[in-house]
N, C-alpha and C. Protein backbone atom coordinates (compact mmCIF):
# COMPACT_ATOMS: atom_id res chain seq x y z
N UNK A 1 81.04 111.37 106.32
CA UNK A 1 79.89 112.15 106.78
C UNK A 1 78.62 111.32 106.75
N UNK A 2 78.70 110.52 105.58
CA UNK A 2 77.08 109.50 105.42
C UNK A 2 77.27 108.88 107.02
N UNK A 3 78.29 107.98 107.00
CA UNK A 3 78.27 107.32 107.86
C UNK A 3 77.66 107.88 109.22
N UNK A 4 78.78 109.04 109.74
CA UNK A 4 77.88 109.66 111.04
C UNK A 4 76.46 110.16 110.72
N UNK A 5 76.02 110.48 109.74
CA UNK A 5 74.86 110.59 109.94
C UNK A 5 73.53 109.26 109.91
N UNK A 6 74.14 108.04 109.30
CA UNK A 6 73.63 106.76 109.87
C UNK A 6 73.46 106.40 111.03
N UNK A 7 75.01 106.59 111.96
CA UNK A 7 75.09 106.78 113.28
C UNK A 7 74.15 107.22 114.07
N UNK A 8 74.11 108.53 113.47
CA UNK A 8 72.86 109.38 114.79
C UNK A 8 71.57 109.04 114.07
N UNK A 9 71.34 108.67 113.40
CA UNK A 9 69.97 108.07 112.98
C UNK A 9 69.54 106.63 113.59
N UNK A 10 70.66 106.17 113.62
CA UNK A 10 70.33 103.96 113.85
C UNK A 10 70.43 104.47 115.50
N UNK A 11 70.71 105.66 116.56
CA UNK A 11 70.95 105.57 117.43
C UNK A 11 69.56 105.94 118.06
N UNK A 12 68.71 106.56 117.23
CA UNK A 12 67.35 106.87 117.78
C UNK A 12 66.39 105.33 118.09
N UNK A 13 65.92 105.37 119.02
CA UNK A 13 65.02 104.08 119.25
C UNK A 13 63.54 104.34 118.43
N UNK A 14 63.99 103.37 117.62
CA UNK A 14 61.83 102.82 116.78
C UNK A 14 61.06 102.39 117.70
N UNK A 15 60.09 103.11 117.36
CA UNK A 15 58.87 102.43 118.57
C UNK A 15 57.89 101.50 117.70
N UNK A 16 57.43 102.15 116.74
CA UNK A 16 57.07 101.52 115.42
C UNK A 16 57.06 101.61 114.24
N UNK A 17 56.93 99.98 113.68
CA UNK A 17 57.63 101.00 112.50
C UNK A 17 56.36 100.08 111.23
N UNK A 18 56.16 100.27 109.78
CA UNK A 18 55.27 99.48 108.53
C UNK A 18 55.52 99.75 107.51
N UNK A 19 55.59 98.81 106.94
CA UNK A 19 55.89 98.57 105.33
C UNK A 19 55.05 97.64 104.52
N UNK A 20 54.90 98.14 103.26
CA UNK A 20 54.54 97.21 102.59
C UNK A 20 54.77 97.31 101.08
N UNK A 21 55.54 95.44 101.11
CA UNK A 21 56.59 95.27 100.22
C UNK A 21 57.84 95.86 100.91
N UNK A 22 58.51 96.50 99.88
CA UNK A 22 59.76 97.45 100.18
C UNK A 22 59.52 99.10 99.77
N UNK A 23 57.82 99.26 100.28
CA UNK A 23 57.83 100.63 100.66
C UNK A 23 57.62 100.82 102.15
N UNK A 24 58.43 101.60 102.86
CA UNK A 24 58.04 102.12 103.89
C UNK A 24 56.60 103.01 104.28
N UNK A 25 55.97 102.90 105.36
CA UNK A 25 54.62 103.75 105.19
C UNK A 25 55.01 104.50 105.95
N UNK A 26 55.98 104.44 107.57
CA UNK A 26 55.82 104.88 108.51
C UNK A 26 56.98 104.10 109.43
N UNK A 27 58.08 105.27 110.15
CA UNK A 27 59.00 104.95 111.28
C UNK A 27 58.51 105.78 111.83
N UNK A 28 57.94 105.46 113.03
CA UNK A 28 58.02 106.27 114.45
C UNK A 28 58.60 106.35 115.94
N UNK A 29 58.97 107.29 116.51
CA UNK A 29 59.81 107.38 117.16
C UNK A 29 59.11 108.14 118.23
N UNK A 30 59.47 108.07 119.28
CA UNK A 30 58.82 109.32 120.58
C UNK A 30 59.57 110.45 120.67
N UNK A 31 58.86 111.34 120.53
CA UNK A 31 58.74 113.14 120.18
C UNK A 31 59.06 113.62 121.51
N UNK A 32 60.96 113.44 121.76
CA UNK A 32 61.74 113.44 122.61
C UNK A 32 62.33 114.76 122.08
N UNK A 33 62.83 115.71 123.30
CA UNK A 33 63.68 116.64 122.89
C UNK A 33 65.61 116.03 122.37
N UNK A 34 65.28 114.85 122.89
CA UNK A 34 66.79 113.97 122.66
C UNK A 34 66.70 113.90 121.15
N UNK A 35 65.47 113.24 120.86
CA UNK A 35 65.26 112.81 119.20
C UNK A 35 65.22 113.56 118.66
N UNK A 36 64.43 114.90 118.78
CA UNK A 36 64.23 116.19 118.17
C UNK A 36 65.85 117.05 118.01
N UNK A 37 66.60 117.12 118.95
CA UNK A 37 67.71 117.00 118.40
C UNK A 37 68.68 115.98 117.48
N UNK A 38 68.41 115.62 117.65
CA UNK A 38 69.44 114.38 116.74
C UNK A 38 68.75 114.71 115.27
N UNK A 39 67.03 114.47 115.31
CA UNK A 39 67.15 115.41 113.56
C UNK A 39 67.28 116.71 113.37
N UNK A 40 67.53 117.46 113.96
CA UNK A 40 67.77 118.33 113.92
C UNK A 40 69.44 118.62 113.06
N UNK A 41 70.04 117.85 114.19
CA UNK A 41 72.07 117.86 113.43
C UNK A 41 71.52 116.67 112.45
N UNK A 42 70.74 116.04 111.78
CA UNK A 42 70.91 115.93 110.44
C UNK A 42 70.40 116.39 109.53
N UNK A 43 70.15 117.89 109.74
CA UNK A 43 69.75 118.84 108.85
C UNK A 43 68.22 119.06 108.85
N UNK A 44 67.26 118.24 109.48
CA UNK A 44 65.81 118.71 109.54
C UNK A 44 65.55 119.78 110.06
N UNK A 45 64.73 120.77 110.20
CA UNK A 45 64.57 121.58 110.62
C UNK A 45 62.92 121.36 111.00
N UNK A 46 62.60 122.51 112.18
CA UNK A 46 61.28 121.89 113.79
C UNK A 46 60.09 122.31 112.59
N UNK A 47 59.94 122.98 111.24
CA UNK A 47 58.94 122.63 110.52
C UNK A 47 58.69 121.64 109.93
N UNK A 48 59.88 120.62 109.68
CA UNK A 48 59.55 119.56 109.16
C UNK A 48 59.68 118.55 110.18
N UNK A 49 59.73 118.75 111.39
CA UNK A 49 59.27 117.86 112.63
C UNK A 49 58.16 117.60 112.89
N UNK A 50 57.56 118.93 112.87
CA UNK A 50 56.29 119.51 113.33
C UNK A 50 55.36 118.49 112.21
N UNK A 51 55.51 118.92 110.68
CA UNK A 51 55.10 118.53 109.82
C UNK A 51 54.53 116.98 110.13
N UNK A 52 55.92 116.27 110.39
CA UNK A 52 55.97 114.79 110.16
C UNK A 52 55.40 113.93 111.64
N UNK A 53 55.18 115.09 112.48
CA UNK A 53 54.70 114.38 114.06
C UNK A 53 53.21 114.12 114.27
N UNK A 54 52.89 112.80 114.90
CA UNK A 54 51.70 112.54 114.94
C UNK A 54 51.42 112.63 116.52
N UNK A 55 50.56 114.30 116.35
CA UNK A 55 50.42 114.82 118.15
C UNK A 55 49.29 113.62 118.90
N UNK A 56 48.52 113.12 118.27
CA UNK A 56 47.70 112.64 119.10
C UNK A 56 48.69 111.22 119.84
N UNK A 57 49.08 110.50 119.21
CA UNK A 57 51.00 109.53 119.87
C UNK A 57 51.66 110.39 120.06
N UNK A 58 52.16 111.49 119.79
CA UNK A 58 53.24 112.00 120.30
C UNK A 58 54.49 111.71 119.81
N UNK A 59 54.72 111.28 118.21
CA UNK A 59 55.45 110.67 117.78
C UNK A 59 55.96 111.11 116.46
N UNK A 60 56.84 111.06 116.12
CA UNK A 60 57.39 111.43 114.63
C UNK A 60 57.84 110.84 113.76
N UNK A 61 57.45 110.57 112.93
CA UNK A 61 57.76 109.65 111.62
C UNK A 61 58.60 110.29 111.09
N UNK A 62 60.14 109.05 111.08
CA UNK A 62 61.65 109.83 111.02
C UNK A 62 61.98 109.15 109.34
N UNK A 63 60.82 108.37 108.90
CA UNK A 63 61.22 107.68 107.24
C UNK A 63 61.61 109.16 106.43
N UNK A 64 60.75 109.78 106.32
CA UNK A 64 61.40 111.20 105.44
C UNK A 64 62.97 111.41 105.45
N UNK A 65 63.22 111.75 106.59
CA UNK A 65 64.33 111.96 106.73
C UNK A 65 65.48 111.03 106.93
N UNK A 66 65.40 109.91 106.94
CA UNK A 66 65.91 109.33 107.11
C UNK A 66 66.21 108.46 105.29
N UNK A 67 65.61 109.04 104.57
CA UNK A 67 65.38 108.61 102.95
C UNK A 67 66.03 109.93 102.49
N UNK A 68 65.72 110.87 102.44
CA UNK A 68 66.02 112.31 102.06
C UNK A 68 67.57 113.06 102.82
N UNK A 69 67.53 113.10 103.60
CA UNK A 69 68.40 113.38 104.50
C UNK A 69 70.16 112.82 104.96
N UNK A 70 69.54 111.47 104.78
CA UNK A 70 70.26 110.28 105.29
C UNK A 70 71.48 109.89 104.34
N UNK A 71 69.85 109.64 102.89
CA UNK A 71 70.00 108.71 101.96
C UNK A 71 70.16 107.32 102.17
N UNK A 72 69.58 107.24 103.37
CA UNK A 72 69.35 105.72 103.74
C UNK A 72 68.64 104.74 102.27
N UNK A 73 68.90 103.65 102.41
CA UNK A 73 68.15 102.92 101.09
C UNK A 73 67.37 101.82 101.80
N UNK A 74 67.64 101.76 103.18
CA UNK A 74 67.02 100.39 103.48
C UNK A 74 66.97 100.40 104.89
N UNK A 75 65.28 100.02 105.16
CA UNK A 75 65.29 99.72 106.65
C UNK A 75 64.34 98.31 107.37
N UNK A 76 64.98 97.90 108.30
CA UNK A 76 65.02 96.71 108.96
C UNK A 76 64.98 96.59 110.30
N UNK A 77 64.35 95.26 110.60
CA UNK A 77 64.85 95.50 112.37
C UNK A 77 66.11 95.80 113.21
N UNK A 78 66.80 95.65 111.88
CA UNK A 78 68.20 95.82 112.43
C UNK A 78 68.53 97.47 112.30
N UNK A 79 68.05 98.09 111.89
CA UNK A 79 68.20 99.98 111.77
C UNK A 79 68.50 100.18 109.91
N UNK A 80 68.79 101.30 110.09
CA UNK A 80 69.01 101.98 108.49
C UNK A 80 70.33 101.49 107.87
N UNK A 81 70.27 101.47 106.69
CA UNK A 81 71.47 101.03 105.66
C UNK A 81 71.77 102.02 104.48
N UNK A 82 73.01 101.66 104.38
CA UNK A 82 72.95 102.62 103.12
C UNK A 82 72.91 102.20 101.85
N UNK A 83 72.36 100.47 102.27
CA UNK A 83 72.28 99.45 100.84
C UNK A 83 71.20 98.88 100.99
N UNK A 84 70.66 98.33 100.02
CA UNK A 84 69.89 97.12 100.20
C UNK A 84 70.55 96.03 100.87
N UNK A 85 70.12 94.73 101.20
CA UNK A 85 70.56 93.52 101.57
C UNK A 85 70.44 92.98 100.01
């Protein structure tokens, strides 16, 4: 189950993304009804979309969920992990 839900997470396209160190500040993504589904089947629900979307970009910062949700531990240009490197 982790796994598919890595799947539909690493399958969403980053538009941008910041960190500093090995804290994440911010993944964003375009505030697609495609994307909006996909967190959706990993359990987010459109208040915590709503919550996490930045209307003036049009964009949603998917780190929450993708930490909480996921249980992702690690992210990279290469997409989410469920380890560190």
């Amino acid at each position: 189950m982790a796994n598919d839900k890595l799947g539909i997470l690493n399958s969403i396209d980053v538009e941008d993304w910041s960190s500093m160190g090995e804290t994440i500040e911010y993944i964003y993504v375009g505030k697609t009804q495609e994307n909006i589904d996909k967190l959706l089947s990993l359990g987010a629900t459109m208040k915590d979309i709503e919550h996490n979307t930045d209307h003036e970009a049009d964009q949603i910062d998917i780190s929450p969920f993708a930490f909480r949700l996921v249980d992702a531990e690690w992210y990279s240009d290469e997409g989410f992990s469920l380890e560190r490197p």
